[in-house]
Protein backbone atom coordinates (compact mmCIF):
# COMPACT_ATOMS: atom_id res chain seq x y z
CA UNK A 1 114.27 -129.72 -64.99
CA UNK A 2 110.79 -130.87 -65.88
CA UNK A 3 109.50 -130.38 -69.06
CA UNK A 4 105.62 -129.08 -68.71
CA UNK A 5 102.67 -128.33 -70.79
CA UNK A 6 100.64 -125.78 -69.81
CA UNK A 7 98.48 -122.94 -70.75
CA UNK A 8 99.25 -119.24 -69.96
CA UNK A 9 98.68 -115.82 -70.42
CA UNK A 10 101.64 -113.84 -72.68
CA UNK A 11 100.31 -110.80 -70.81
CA UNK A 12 97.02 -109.09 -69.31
CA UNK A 13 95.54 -108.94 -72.98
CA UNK A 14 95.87 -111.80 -74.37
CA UNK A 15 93.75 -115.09 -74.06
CA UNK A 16 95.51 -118.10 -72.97
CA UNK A 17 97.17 -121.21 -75.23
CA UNK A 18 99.41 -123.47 -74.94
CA UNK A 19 102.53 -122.89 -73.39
CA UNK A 20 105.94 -125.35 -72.75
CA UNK A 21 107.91 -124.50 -69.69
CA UNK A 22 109.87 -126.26 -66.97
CA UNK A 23 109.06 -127.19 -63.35
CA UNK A 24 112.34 -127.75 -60.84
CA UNK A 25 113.35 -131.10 -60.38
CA UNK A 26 111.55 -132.94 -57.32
CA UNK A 27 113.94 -132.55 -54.37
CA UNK A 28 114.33 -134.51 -51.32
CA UNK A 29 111.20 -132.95 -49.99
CA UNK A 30 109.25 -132.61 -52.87
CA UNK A 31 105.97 -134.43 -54.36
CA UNK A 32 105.62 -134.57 -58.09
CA UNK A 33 101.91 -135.43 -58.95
CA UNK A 34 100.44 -135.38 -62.46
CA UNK A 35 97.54 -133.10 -62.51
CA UNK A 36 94.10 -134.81 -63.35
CA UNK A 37 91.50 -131.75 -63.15
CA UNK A 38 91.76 -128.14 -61.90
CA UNK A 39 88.93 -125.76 -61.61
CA UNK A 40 88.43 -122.67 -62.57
CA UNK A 41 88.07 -119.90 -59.99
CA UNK A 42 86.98 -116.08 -60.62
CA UNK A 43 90.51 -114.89 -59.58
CA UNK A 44 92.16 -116.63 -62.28
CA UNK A 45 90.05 -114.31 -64.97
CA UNK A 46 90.97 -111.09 -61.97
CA UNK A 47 94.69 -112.13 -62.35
CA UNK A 48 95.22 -112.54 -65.67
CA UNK A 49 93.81 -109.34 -66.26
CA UNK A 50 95.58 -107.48 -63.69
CA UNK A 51 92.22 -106.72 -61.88
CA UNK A 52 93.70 -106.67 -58.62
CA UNK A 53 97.82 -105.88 -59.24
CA UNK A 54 100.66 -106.22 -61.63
CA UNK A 55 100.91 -109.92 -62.63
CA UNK A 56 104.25 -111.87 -63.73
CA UNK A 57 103.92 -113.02 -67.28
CA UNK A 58 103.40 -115.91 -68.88
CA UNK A 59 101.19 -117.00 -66.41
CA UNK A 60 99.69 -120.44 -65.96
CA UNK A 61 96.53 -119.93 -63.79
CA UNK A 62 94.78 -122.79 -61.62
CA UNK A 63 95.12 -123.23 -57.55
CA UNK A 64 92.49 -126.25 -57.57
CA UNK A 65 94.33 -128.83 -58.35
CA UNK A 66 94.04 -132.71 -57.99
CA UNK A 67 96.41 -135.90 -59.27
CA UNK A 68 97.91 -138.78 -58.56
CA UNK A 69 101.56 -138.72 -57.18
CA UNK A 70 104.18 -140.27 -59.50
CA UNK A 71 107.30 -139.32 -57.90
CA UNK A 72 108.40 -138.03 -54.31
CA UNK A 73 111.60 -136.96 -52.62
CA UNK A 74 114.03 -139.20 -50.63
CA UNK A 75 113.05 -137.68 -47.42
CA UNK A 76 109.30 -137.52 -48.12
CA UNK A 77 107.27 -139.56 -45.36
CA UNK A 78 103.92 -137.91 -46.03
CA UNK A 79 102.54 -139.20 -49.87
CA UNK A 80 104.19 -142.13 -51.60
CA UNK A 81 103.66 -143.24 -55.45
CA UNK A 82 99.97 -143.46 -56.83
CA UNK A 83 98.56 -141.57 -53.83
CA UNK A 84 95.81 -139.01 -54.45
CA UNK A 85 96.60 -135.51 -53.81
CA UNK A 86 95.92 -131.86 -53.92
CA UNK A 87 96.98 -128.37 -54.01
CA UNK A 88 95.06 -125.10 -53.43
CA UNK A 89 96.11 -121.57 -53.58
CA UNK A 90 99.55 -121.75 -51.54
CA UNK A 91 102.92 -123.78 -52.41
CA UNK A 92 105.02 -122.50 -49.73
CA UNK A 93 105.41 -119.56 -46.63
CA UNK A 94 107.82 -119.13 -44.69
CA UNK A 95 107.58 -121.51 -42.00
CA UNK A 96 109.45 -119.13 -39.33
CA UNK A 97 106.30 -116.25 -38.39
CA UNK A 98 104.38 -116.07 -35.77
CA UNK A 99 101.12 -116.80 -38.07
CA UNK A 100 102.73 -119.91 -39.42
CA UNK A 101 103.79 -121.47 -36.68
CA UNK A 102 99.58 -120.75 -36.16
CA UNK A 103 98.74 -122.92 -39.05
CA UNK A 104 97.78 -119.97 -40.67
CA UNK A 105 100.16 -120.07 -43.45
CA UNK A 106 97.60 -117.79 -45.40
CA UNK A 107 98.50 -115.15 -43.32
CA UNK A 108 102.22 -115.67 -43.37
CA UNK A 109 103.77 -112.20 -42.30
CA UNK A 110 106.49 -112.45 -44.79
CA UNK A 111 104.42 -113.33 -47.96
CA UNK A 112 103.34 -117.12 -48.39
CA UNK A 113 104.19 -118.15 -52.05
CA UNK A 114 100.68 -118.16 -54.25
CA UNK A 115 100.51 -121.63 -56.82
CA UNK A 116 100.94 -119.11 -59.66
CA UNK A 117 101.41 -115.66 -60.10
CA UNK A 118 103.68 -115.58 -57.04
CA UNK A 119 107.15 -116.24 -56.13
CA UNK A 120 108.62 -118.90 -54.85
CA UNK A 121 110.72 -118.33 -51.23
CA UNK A 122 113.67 -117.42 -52.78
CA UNK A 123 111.64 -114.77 -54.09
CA UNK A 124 112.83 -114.24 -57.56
CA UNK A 125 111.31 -117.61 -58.99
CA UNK A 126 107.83 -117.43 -60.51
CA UNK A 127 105.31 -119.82 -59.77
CA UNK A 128 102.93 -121.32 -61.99
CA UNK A 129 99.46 -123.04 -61.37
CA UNK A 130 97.30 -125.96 -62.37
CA UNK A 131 96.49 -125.09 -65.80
CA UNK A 132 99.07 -127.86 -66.65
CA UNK A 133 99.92 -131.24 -67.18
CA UNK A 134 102.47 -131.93 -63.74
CA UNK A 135 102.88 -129.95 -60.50
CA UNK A 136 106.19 -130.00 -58.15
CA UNK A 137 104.88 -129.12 -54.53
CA UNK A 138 107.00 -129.37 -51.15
CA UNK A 139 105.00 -132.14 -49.09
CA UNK A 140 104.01 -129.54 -46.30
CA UNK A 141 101.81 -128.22 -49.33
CA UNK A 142 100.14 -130.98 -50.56
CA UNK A 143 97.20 -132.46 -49.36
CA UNK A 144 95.82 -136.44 -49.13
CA UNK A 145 92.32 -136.43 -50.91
CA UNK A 146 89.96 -139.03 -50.10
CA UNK A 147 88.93 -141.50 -53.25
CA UNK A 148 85.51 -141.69 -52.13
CA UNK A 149 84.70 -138.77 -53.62
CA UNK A 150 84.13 -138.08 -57.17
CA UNK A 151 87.94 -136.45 -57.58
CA UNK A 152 86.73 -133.93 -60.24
CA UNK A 153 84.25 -132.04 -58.50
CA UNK A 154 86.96 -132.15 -55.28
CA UNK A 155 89.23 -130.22 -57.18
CA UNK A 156 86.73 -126.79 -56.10
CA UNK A 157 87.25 -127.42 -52.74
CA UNK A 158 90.93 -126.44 -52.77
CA UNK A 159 89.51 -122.65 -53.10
CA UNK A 160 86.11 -122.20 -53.26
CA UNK A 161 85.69 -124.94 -50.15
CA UNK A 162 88.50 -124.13 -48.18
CA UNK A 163 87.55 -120.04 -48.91
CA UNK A 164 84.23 -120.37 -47.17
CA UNK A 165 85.24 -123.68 -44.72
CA UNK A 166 87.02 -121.63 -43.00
CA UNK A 167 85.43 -118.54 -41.71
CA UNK A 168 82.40 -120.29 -40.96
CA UNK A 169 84.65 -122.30 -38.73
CA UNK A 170 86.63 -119.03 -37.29
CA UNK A 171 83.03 -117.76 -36.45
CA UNK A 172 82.18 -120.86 -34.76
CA UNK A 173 78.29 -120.23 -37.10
CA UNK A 174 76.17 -123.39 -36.79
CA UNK A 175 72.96 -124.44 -34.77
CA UNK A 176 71.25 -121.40 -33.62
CA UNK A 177 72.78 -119.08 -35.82
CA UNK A 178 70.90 -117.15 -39.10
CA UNK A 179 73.22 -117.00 -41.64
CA UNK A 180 72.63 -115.12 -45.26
CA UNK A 181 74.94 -116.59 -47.88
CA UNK A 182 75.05 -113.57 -50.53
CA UNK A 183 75.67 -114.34 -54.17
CA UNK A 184 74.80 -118.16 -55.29
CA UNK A 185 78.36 -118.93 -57.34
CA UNK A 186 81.43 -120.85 -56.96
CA UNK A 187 81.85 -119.77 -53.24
CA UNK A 188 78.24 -118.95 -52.46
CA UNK A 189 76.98 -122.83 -53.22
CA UNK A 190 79.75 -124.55 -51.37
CA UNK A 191 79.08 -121.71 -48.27
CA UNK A 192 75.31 -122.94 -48.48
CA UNK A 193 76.29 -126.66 -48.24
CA UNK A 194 78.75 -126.23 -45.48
CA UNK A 195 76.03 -123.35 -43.52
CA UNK A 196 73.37 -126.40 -43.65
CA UNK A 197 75.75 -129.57 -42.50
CA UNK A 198 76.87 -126.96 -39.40
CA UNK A 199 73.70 -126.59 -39.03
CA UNK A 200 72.58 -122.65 -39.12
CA UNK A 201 69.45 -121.67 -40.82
CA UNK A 202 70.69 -120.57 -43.79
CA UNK A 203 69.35 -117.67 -46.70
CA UNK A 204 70.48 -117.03 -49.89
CA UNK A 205 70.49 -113.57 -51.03
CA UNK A 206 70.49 -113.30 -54.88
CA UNK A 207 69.90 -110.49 -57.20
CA UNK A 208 68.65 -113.35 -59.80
CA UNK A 209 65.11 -114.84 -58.51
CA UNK A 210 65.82 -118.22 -61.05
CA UNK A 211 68.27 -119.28 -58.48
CA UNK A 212 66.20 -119.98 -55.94
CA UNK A 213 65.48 -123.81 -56.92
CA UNK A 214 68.99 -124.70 -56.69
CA UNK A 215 69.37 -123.05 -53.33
CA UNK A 216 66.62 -124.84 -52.32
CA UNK A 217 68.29 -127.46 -53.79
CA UNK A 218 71.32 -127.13 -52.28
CA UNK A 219 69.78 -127.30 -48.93
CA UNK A 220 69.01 -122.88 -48.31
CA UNK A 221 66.36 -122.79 -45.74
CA UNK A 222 65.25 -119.60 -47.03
CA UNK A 223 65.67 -117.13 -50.07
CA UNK A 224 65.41 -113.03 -51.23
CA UNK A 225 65.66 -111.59 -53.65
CA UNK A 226 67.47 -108.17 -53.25
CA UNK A 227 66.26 -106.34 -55.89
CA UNK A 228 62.52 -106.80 -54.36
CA UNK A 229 62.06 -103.67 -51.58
CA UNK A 230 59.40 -105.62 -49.65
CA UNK A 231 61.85 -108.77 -49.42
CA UNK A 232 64.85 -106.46 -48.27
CA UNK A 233 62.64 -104.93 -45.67
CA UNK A 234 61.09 -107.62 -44.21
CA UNK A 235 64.90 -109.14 -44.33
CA UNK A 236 66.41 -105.92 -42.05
CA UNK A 237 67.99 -106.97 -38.44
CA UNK A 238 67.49 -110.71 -39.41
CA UNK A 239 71.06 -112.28 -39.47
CA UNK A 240 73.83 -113.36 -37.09
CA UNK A 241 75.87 -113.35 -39.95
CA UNK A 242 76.11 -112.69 -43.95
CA UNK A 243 78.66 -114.14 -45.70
CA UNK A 244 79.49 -112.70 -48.60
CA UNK A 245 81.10 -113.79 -51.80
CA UNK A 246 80.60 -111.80 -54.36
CA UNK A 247 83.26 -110.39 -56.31
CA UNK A 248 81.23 -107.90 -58.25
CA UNK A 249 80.61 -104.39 -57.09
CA UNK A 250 77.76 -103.99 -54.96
CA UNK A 251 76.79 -101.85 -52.01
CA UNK A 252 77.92 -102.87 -48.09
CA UNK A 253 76.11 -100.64 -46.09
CA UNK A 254 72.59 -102.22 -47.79
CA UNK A 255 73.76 -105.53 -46.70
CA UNK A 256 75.02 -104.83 -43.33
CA UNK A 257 71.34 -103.22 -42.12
CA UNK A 258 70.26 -106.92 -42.64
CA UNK A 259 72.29 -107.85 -39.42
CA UNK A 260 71.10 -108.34 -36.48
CA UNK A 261 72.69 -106.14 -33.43
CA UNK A 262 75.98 -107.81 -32.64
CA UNK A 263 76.04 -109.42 -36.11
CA UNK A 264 79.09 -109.80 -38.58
CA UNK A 265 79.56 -109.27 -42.41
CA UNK A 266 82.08 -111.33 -43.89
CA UNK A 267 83.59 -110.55 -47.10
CA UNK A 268 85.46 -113.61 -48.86
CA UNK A 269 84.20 -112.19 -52.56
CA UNK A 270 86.96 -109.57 -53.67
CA UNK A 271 85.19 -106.69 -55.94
CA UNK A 272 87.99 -104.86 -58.10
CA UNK A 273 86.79 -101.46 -57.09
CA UNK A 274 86.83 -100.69 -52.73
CA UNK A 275 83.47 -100.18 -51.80
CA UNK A 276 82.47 -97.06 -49.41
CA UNK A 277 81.50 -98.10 -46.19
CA UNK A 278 79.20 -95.43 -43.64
CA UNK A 279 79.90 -95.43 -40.58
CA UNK A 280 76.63 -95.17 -39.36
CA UNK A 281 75.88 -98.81 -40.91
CA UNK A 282 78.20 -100.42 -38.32
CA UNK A 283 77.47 -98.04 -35.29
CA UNK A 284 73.97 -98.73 -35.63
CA UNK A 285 73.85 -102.04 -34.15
CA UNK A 286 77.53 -102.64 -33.28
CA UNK A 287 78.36 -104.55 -36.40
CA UNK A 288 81.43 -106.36 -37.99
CA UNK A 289 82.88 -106.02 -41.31
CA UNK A 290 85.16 -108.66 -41.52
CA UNK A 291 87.18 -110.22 -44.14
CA UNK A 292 88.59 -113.88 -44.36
CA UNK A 293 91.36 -115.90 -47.14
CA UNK A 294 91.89 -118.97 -47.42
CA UNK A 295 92.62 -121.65 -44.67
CA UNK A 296 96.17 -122.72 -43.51
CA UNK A 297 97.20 -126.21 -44.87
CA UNK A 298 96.08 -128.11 -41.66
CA UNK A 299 92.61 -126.62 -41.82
CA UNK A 300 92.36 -127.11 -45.82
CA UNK A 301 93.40 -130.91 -44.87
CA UNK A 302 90.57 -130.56 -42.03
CA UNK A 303 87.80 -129.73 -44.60
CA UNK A 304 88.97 -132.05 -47.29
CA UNK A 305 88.51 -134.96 -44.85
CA UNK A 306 84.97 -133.61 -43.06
CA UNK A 307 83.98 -133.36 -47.33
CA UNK A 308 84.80 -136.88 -47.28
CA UNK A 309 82.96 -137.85 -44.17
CA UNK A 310 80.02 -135.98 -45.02
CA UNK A 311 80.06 -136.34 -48.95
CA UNK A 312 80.32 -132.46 -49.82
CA UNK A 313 81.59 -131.36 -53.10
CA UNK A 314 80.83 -128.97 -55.68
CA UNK A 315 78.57 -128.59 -58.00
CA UNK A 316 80.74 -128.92 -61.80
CA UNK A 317 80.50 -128.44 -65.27
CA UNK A 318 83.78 -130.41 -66.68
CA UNK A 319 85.40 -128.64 -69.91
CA UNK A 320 88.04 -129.24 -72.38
CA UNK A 321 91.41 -127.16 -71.41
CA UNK A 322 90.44 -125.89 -75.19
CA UNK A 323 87.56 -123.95 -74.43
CA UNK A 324 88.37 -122.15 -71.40
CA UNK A 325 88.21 -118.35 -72.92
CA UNK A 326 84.43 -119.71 -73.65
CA UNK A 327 84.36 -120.69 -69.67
CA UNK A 328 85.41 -117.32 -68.93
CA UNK A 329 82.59 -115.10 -70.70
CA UNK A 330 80.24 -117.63 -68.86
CA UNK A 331 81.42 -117.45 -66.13
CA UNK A 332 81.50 -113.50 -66.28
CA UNK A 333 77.41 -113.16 -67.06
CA UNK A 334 77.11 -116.07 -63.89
CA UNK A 335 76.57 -118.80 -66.74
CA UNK A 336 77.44 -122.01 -65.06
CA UNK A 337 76.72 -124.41 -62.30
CA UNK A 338 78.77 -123.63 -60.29
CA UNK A 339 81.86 -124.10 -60.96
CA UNK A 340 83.80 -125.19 -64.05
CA UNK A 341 86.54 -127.96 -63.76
CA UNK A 342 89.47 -128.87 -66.71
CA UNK A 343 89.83 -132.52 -67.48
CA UNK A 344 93.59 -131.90 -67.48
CA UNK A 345 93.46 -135.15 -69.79
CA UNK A 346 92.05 -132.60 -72.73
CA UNK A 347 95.67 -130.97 -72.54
């Protein structure tokens, strides 16, 4: 076994600290790569806090993870030694569905295995995430990352990239196509950046009129504020889509009379509480409520590589592994910009 420093969660009330543990041995498929920065997503504060279900204690949160590979398995013919990798929110599936044979691993119809707070195949082995010093990934689950890029603010884009990548490409939105990007966060800037290099006219919808110069910023065409009646009506049957990634509570059917007829909400955000849904806000107008993960592994590798043709990455803040609980009240009142990232080297 592999001794590993980390930092968990004891259970869903206490903060996280340090925390030894052991990672398997790297097999003859397996990619060891020593973990230089992980960021911090919203579902790691929903998780340990049992926001959304039960979680397996101690827990070692992170699924945006970046290093450089230091050992690999003797059958291992993707990575070799001192290559740059990655892992996002999935270490494994089980290979054998119908969706996975897709590429769409995320969906596996047997349960894929999550990079923490999740079980490994065998299904009695708990996973745990990037929070740590060393990661032990099957090579069908790790993913080449492009040294062009500045590797800390890549590390996002194993979630927050991949989590709005990918139904923008499912919904095939780009030139000719108005689409509202709803809540300006983790997912909601990287949404924007990928909405504008697709090329849709793109709107941010914020409840917090000081975001606007960032949007703007960030390349957002337009900008309301939905708090402001006159803004919201002069918004109403405007979009071909909203996506929407807000993971607050907040009310659908307002949101969905911005579409246009034929026009599709898509929730990526994931609220703690369901939210009521009329019916009359999707008959009037034939309108989609839809709902989208992550990507599989080949379309994660597909947006790592169009990041690194087109020089996309998120927007960081870098913190010390020692000041995370702070990260987590900011990130709770929307304090940072936009995401936070752990220089794994503060462990």
């Amino acid at each position: 076994m592999i001794a590993t420093k980390g930092y968990a969660a004891q259970d869903n009330k206490s903060p996280l600290a340090p925390w030894n543990f052991e990672r398997r041995e790297v097999g003859p498929h397996d990619v060891q790569f020593d973990i230089q920065y992980c960021g911090v997503c919203h579902s790691d504060l929903h998780q340990i806090k049992d926001d959304w279900f039960p979680g397996i204690f101690p827990m070692v949160p992170g699924h945006e993870i970046v290093g450089r590979v230091v050992k690999v398995g003797d059958h291992v013919k993707k990575f070799k030694v001192g290559d740059i990798a990655g892992t996002g929110c999935m270490v494994d599936s089980c290979r054998e569905c119908e969706n996975c044979k897709k590429d769409l691993e995320q969906y596996c119809l047997k349960g894929n295995s999550q990079t923490y707070n999740g079980l490994e195949q065998d299904g009695k082995t708990p996973t745990y995430g990037g929070y740590s010093n060393t990661i032990v990934v099957h090579e069908d689950f790790v993913l080449h990352v492009s040294d062009k890029l500045n590797l800390a603010a890549v590390a996002p884009l194993l979630c927050a990239g991949i989590t709005t990548y990918s139904p923008l490409r499912h919904w095939k939105v780009g030139k000719g196509h108005k689409l509202a990007v709803l809540g300006l966060g983790g997912l909601g800037h990287m949404a924007v950046k990928f909405g504008v290099s697709f090329g849709a006219e793109v709107t941010v919808l914020s409840t917090s009129p000081s975001k606007e110069q960032d949007a703007r910023k960030l390349g957002a065409h337009n900008f309301v504020v939905t708090t402001d009646e006159a803004q919201l009506a002069a918004a109403r049957n405007s979009f071909d889509f909203i996506l929407d990634t807000v993971s607050a509570e907040h009310d659908l059917n307002l949101y969905l009379s911005l579409l246009k007829t034929d026009g599709t909400h898509i929730c990526v955000g994931v609220p703690s509480k369901p939210a009521p849904v009329a019916a009359f806000s999707l008959l009037g107008g034939r309108k989609s409520l839809a709902g989208s993960g992550i990507g599989g592994i080949a379309e994660t590798q597909e947006m790592l590589d169009y990041c690194a043709e087109h020089g996309i990455v998120s927007e960081i803040e870098m913190i010390d592994i020692k000041n995370i609980q702070d990260a987590y009240d900011r990130m709770l009142k929307g304090d940072v910009r936009y995401r936070f990232v752990i220089d794994m080297a503060t462990l």
